[in-house]
Each structure stands twice: as structure tokens, then as C-alpha cells.
PDB file of N, CA and C in Angstrom:
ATOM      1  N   UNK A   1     -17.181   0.486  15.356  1.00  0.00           N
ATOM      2  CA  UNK A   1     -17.672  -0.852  15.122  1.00  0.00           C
ATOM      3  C   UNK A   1     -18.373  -0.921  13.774  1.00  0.00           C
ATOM      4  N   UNK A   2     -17.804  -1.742  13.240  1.00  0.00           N
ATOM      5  CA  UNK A   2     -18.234  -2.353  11.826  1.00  0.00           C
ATOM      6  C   UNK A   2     -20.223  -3.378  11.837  1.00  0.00           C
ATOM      7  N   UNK A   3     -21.125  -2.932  11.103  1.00  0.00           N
ATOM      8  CA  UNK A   3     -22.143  -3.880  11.246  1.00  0.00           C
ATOM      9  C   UNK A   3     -21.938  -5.265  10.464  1.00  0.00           C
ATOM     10  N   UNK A   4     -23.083  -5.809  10.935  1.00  0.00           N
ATOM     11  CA  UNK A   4     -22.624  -7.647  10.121  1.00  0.00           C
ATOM     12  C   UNK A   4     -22.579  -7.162   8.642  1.00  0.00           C
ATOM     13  N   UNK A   5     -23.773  -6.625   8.572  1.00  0.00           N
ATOM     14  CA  UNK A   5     -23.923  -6.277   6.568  1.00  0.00           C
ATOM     15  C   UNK A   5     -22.683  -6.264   6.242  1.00  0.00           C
ATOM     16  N   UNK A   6     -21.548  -5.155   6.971  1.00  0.00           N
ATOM     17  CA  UNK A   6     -20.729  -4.381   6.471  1.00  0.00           C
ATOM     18  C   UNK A   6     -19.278  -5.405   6.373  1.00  0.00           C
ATOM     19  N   UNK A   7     -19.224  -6.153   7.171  1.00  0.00           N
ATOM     20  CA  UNK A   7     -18.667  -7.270   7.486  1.00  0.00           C
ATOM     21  C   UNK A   7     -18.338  -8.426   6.638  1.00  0.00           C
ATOM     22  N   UNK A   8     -20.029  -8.628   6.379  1.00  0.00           N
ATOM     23  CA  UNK A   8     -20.277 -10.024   5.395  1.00  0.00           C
ATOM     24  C   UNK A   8     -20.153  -9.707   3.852  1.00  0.00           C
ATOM     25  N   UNK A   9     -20.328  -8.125   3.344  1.00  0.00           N
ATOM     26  CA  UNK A   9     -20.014  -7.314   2.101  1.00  0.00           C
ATOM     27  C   UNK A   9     -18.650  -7.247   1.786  1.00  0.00           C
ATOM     28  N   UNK A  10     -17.787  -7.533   3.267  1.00  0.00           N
ATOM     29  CA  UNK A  10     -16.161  -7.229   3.112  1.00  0.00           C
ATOM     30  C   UNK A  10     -15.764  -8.563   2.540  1.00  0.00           C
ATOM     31  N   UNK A  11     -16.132  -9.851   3.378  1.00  0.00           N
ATOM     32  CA  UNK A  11     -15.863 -11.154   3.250  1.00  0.00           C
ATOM     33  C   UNK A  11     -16.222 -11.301   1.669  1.00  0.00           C
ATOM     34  N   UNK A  12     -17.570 -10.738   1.169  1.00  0.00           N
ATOM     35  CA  UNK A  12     -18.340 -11.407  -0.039  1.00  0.00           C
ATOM     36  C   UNK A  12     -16.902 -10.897  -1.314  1.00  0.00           C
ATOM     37  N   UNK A  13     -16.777  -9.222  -0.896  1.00  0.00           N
ATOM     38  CA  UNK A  13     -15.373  -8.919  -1.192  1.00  0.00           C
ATOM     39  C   UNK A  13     -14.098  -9.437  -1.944  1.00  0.00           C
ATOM     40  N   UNK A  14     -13.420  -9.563  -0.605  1.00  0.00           N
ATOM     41  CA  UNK A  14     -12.263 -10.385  -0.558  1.00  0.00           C
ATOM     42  C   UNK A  14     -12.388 -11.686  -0.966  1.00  0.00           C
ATOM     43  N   UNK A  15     -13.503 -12.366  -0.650  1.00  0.00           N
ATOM     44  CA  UNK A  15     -13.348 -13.921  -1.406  1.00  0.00           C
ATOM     45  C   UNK A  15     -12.730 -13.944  -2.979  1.00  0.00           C
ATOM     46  N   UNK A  16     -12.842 -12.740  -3.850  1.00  0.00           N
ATOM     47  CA  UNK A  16     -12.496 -12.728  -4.767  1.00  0.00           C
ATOM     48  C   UNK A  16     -11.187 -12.684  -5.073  1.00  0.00           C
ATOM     49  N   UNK A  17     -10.441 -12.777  -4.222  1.00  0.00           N
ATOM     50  CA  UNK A  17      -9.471 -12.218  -4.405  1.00  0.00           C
ATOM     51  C   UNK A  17      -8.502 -13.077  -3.864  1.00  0.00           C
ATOM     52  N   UNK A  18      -7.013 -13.493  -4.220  1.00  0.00           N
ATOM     53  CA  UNK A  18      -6.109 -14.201  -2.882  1.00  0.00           C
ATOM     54  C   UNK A  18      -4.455 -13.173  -2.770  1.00  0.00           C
ATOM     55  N   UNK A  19      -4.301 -13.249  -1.545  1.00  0.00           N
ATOM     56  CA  UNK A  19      -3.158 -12.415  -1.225  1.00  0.00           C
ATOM     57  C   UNK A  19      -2.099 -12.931  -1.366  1.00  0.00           C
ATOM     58  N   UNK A  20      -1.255 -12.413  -2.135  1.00  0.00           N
ATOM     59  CA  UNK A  20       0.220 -13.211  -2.523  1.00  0.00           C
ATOM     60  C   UNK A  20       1.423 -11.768  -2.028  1.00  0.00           C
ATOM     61  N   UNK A  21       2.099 -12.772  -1.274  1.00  0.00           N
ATOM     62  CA  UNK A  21       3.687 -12.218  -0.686  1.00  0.00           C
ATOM     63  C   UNK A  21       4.647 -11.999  -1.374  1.00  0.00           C
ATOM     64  N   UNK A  22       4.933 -11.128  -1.458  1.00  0.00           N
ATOM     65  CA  UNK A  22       6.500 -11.055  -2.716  1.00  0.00           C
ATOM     66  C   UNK A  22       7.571 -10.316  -1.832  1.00  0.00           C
ATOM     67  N   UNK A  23       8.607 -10.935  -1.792  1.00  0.00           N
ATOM     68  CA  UNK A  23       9.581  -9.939  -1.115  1.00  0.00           C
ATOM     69  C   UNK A  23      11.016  -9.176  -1.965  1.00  0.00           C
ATOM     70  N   UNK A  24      11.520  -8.384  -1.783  1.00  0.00           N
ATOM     71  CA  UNK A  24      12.141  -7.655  -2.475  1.00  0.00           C
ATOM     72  C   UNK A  24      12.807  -6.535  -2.143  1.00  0.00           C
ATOM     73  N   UNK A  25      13.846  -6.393  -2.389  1.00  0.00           N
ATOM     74  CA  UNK A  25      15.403  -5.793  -2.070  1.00  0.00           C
ATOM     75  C   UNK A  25      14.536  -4.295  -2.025  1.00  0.00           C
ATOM     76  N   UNK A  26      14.779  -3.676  -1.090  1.00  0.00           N
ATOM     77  CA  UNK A  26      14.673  -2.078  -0.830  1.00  0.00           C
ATOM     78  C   UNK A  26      14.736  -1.359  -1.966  1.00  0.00           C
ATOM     79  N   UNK A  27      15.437  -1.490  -2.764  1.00  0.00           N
ATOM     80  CA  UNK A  27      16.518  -0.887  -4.005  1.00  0.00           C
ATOM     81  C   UNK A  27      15.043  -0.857  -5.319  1.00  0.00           C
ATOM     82  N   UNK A  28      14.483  -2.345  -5.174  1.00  0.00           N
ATOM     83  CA  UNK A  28      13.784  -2.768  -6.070  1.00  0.00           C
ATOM     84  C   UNK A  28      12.369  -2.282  -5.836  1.00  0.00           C
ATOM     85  N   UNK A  29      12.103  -2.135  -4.655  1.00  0.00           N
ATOM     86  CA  UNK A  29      10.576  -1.902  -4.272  1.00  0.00           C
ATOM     87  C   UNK A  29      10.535  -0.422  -3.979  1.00  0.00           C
ATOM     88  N   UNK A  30      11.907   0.195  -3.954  1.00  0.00           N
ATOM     89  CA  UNK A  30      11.294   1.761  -4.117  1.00  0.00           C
ATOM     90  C   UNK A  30      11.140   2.091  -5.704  1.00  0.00           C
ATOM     91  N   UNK A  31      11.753   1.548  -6.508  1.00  0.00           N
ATOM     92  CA  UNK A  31      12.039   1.462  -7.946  1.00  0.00           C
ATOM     93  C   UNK A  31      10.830   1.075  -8.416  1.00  0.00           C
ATOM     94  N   UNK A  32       9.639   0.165  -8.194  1.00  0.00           N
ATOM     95  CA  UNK A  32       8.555  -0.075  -8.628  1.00  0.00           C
ATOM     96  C   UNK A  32       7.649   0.452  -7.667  1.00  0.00           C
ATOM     97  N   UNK A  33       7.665   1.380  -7.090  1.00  0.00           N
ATOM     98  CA  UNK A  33       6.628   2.160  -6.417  1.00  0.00           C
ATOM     99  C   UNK A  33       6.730   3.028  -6.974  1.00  0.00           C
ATOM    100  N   UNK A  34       8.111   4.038  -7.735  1.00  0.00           N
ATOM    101  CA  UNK A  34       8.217   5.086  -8.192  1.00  0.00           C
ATOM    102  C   UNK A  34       7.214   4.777  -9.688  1.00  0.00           C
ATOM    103  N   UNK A  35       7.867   4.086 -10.338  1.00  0.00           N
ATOM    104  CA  UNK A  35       6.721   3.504 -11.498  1.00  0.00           C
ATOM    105  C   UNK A  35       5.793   3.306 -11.473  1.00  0.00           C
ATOM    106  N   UNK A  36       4.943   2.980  -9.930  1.00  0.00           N
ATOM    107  CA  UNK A  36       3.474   2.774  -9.750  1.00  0.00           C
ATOM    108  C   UNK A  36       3.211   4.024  -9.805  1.00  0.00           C
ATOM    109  N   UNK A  37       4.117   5.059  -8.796  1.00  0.00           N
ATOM    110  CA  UNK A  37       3.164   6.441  -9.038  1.00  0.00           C
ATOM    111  C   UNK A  37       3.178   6.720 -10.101  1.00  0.00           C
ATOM    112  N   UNK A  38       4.514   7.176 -10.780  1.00  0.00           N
ATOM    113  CA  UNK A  38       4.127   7.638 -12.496  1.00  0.00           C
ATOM    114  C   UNK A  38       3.152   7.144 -13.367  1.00  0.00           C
ATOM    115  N   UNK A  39       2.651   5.967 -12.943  1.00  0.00           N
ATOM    116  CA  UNK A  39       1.577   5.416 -13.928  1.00  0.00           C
ATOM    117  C   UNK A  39       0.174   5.766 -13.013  1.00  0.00           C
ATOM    118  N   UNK A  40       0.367   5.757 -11.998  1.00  0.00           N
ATOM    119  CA  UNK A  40      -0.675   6.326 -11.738  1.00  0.00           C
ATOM    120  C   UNK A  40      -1.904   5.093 -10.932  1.00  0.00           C
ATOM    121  N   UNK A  41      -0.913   4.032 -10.682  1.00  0.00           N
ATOM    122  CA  UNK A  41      -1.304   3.029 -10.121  1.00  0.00           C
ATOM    123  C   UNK A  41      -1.172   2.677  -8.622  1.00  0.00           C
ATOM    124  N   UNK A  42      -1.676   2.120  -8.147  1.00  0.00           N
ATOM    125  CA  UNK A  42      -1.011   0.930  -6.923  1.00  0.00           C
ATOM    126  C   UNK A  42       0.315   0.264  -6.947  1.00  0.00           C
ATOM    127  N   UNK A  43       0.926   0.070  -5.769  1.00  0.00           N
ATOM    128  CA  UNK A  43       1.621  -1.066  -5.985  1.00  0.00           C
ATOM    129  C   UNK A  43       1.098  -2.207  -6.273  1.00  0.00           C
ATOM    130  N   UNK A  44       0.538  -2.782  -5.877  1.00  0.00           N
ATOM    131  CA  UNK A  44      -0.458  -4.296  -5.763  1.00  0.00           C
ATOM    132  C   UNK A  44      -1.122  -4.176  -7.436  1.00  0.00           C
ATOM    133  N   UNK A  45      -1.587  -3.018  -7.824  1.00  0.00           N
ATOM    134  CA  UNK A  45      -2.238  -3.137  -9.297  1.00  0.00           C
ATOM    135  C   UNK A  45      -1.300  -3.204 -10.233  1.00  0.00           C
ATOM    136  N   UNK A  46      -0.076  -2.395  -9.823  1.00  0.00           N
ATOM    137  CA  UNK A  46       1.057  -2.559 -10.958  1.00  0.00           C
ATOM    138  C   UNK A  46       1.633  -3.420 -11.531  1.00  0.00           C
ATOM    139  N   UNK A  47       2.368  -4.117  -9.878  1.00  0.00           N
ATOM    140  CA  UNK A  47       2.658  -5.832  -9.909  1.00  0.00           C
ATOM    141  C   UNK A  47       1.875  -6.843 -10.101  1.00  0.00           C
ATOM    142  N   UNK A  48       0.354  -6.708 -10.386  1.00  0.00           N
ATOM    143  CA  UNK A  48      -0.150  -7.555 -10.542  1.00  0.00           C
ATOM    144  C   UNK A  48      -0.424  -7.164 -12.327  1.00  0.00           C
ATOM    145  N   UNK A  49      -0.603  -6.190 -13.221  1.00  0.00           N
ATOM    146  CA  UNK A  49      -0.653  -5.983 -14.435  1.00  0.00           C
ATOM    147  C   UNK A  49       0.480  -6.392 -14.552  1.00  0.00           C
ATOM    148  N   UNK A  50       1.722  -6.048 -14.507  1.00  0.00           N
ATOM    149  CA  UNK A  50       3.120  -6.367 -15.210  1.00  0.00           C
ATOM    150  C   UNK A  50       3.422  -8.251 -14.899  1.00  0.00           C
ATOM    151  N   UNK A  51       2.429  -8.418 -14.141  1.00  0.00           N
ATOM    152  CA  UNK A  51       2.829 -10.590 -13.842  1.00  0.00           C
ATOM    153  C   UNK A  51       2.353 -10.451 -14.572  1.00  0.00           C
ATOM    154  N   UNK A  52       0.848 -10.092 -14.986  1.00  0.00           N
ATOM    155  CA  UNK A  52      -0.164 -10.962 -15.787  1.00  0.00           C
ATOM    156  C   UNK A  52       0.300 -10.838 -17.353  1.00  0.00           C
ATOM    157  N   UNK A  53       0.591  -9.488 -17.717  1.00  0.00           N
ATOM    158  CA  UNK A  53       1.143  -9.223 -19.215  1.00  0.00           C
ATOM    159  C   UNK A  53       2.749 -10.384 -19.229  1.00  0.00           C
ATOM    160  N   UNK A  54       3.290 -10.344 -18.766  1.00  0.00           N
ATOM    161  CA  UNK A  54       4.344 -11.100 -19.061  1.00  0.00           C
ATOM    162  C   UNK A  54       3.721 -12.656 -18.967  1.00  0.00           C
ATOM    163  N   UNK A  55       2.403 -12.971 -18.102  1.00  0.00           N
ATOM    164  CA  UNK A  55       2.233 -14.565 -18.494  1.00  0.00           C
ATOM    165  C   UNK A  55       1.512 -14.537 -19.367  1.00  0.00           C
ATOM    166  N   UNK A  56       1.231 -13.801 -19.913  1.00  0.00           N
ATOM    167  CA  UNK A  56       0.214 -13.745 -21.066  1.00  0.00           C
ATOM    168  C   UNK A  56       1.166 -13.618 -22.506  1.00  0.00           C
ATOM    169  N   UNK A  57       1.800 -13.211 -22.363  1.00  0.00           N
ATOM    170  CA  UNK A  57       3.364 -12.656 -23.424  1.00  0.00           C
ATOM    171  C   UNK A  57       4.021 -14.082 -23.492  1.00  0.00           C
ATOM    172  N   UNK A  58       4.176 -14.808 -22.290  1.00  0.00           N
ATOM    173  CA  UNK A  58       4.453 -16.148 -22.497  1.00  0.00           C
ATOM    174  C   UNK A  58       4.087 -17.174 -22.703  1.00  0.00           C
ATOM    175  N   UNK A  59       2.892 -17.177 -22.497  1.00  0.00           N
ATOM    176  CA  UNK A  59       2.139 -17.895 -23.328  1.00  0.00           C
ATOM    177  C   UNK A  59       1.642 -18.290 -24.315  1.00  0.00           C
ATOM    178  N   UNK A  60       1.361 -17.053 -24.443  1.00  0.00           N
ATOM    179  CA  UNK A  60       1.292 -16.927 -26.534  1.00  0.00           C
ATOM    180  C   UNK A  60       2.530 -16.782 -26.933  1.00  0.00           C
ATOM    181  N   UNK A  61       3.638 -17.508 -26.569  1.00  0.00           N
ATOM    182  CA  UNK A  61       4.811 -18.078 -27.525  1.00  0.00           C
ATOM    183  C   UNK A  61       5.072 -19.314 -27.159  1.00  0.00           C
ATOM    184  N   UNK A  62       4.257 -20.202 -26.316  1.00  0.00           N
ATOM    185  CA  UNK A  62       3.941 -21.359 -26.706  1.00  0.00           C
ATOM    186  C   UNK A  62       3.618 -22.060 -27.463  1.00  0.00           C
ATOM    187  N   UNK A  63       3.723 -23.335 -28.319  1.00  0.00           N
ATOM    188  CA  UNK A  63       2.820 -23.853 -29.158  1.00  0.00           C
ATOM    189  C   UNK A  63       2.091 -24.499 -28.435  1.00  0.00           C
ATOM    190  N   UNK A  64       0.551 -24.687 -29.206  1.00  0.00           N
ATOM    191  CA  UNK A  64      -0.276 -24.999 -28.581  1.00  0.00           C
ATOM    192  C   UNK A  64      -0.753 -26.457 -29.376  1.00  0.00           C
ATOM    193  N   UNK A  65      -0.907 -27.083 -28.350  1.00  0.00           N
ATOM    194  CA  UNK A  65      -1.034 -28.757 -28.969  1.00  0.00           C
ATOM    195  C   UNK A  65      -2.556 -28.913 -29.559  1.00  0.00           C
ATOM    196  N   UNK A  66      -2.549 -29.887 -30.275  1.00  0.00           N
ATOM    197  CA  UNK A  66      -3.659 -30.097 -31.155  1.00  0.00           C
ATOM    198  C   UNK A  66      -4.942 -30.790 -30.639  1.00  0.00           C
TER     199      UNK A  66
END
């Protein structure tokens, strides 16, 4: 059994955070797990660095209005 502290520290936690679903061909998700280990990452940290660099990569080849 978990105490409230320990509980309300998890919640204070996770509020930071939101959980997103991705689904993906067997083929593909052993293929980026193998790359998570070599880097030395998570899955969840990997896929979430490689979204963010590519929206960030796309973005700054936007023009940006005045």
C-alpha cells in the first residue's frame, strides 16, 4: 500500500505530463526500440525527442509573419 503523500507526489507528477498512443507495425516498433537501446534511451524518450526535433526542424522553415 501506497501512502496519500506518496500518491498525491505521483498525481503532482504526472499532471505534467499527457499520454499519447501511437500504434505501429511490429516491424517498426522493434526497429525503434533497437535505436532506443543503442542510444541509450527509452522508447517513450526517443519518440518523443525525434517528434519534437522534426517539429522544431519544421518550423523553422516556416516563414514567419510580421
Amino acid at each position: 500500500m501506497s501512502s496519500e503523500a506518496k500518491r498525491a507526489a505521483n498525481a503532482r507528477y504526472l499532471s505534467k505530463f499527457k499520454a499519447v498512443s501511437v500504434r505501429l507495425t511490429q516491424e517498426d516498433a522493434e526497429t525503434i526500440q533497437r535505436a532506443a537501446d543503442a542510444a541509450g534511451e527509452s522508447l517513450s524518450g526517443y519518440i518523443g525527442s525525434a517528434a519534437k526535433s522534426r517539429a522544431e526542424r519544421e518550423n523553422n522553415d516556416k516563414p514567419k509573419n510580421p
